[in-house]
Protein backbone atom coordinates (compact mmCIF):
# COMPACT_ATOMS: atom_id res chain seq x y z
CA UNK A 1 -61.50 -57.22 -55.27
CA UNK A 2 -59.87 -60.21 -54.90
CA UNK A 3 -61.06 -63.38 -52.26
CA UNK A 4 -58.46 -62.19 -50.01
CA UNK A 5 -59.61 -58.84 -49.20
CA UNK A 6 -63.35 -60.25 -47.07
CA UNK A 7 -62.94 -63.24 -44.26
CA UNK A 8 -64.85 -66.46 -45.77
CA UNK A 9 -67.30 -68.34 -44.36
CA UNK A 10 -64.52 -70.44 -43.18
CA UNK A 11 -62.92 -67.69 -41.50
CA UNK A 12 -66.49 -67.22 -39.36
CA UNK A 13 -66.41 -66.96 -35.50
CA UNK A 14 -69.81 -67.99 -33.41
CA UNK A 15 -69.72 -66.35 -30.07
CA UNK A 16 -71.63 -68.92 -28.36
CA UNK A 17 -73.22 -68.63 -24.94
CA UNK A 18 -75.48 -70.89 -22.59
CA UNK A 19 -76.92 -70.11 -19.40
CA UNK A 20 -79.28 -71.84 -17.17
CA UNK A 21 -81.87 -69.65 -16.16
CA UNK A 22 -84.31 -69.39 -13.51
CA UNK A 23 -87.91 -69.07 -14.01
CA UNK A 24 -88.52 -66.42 -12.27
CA UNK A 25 -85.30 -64.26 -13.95
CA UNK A 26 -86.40 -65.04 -17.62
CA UNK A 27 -88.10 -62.04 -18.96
CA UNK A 28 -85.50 -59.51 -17.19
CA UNK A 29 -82.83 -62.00 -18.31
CA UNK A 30 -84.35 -61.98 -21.68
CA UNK A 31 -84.84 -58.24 -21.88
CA UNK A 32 -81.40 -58.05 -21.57
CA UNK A 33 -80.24 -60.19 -23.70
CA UNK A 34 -82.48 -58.60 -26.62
CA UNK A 35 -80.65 -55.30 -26.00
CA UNK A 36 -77.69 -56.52 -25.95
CA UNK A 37 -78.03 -58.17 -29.64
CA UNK A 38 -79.41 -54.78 -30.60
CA UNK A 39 -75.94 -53.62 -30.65
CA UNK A 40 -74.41 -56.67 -32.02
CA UNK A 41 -76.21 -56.67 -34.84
CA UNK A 42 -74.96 -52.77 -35.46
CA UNK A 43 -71.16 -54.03 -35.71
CA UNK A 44 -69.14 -54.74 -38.28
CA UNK A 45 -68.66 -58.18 -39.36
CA UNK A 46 -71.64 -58.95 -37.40
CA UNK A 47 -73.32 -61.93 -39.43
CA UNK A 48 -76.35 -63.30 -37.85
CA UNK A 49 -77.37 -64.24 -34.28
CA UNK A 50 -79.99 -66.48 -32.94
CA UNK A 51 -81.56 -66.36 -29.10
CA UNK A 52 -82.76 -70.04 -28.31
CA UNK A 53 -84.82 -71.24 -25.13
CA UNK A 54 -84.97 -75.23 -24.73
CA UNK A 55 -88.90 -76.59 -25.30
CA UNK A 56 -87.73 -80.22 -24.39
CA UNK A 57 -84.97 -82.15 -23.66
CA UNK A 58 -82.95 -83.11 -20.33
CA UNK A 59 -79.69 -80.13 -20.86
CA UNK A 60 -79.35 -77.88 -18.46
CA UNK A 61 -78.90 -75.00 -20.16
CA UNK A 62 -82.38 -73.54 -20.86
CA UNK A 63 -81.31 -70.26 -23.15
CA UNK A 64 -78.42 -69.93 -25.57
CA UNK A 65 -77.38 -67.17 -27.66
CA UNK A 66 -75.48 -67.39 -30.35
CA UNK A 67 -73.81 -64.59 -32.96
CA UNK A 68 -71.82 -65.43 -35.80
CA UNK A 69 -69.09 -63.05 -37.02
CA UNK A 70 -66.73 -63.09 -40.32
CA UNK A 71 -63.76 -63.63 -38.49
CA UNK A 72 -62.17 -63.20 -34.52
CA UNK A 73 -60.58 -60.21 -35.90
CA UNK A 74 -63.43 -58.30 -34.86
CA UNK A 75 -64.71 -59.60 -31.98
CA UNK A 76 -62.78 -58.02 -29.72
CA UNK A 77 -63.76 -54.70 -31.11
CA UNK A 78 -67.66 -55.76 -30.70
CA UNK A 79 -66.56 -56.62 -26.66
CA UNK A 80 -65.52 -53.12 -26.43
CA UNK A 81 -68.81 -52.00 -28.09
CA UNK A 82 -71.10 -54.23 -26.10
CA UNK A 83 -68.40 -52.65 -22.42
CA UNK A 84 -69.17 -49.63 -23.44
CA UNK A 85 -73.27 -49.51 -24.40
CA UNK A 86 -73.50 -51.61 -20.72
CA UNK A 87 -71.56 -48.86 -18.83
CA UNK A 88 -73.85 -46.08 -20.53
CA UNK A 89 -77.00 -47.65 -19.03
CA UNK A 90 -75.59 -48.60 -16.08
CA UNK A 91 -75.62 -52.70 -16.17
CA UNK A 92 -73.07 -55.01 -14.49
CA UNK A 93 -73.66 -58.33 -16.46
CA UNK A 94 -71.95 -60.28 -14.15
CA UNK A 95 -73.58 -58.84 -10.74
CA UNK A 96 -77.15 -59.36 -12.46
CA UNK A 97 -76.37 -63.30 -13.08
CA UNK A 98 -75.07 -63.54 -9.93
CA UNK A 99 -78.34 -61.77 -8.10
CA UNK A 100 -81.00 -63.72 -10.52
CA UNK A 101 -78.86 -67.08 -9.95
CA UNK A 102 -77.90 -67.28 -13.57
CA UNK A 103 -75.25 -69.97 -14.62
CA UNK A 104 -73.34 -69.10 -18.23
CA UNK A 105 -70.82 -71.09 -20.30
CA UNK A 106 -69.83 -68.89 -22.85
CA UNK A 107 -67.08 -69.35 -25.78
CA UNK A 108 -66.08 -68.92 -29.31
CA UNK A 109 -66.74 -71.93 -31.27
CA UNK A 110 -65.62 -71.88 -35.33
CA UNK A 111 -66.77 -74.41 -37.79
CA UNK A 112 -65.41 -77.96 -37.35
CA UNK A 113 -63.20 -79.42 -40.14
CA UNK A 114 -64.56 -82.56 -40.59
């Protein structure tokens, strides 16, 4: 098999998103959130993810998620996946930030050349 035929590290996506959460929506925000990486870590090219909260520090974003990928190739397969396990339980992402008062910045960040 020859280099060619797998994405290199280089190649890796990180699907990067920060929110600012209220106190009082953190653990159904963070329930969430841990379901939701439940089925990102069952796709393919998934690499690794990470769920951070902030323990200091003036930012405003208080959680941030992040889930590395080999390559952008398959993200948009892993949206679909992620559509689809949200309309089986029922969940509307966007209506629960909007009732908790959750703010997100999301995006897909790749390794700066440098």
């Amino acid at each position: 098999m020859s280099t060619t035929d797998h994405p290199s590290e280089q190649d890796h996506v990180y699907r990067t998103d920060k929110f600012i959460v209220p106190p009082a929506a953190r653990a159904e925000f963070l329930q969430m959130v841990r379901q939701t990486h439940e089925v990102l870590r069952k796709q393919q090219g998934f690499v690794r993810d990470l769920i951070l909260e902030q323990r200091s520090g003036p930012g405003a974003f208080n959680v941030v998620t992040i889930a590395e990928w080999e390559s952008e190739a398959v993200v948009h397969d892993v949206r679909a996946a992620v559509a689809a396990y949200h309309a089986s339980i029922g969940f509307d992402p966007a209506e629960m930030m909007e009732q908790l008062g959750i703010t997100a910045d999301i995006g897909i960040y790749s390794a700066a050349k440098i």
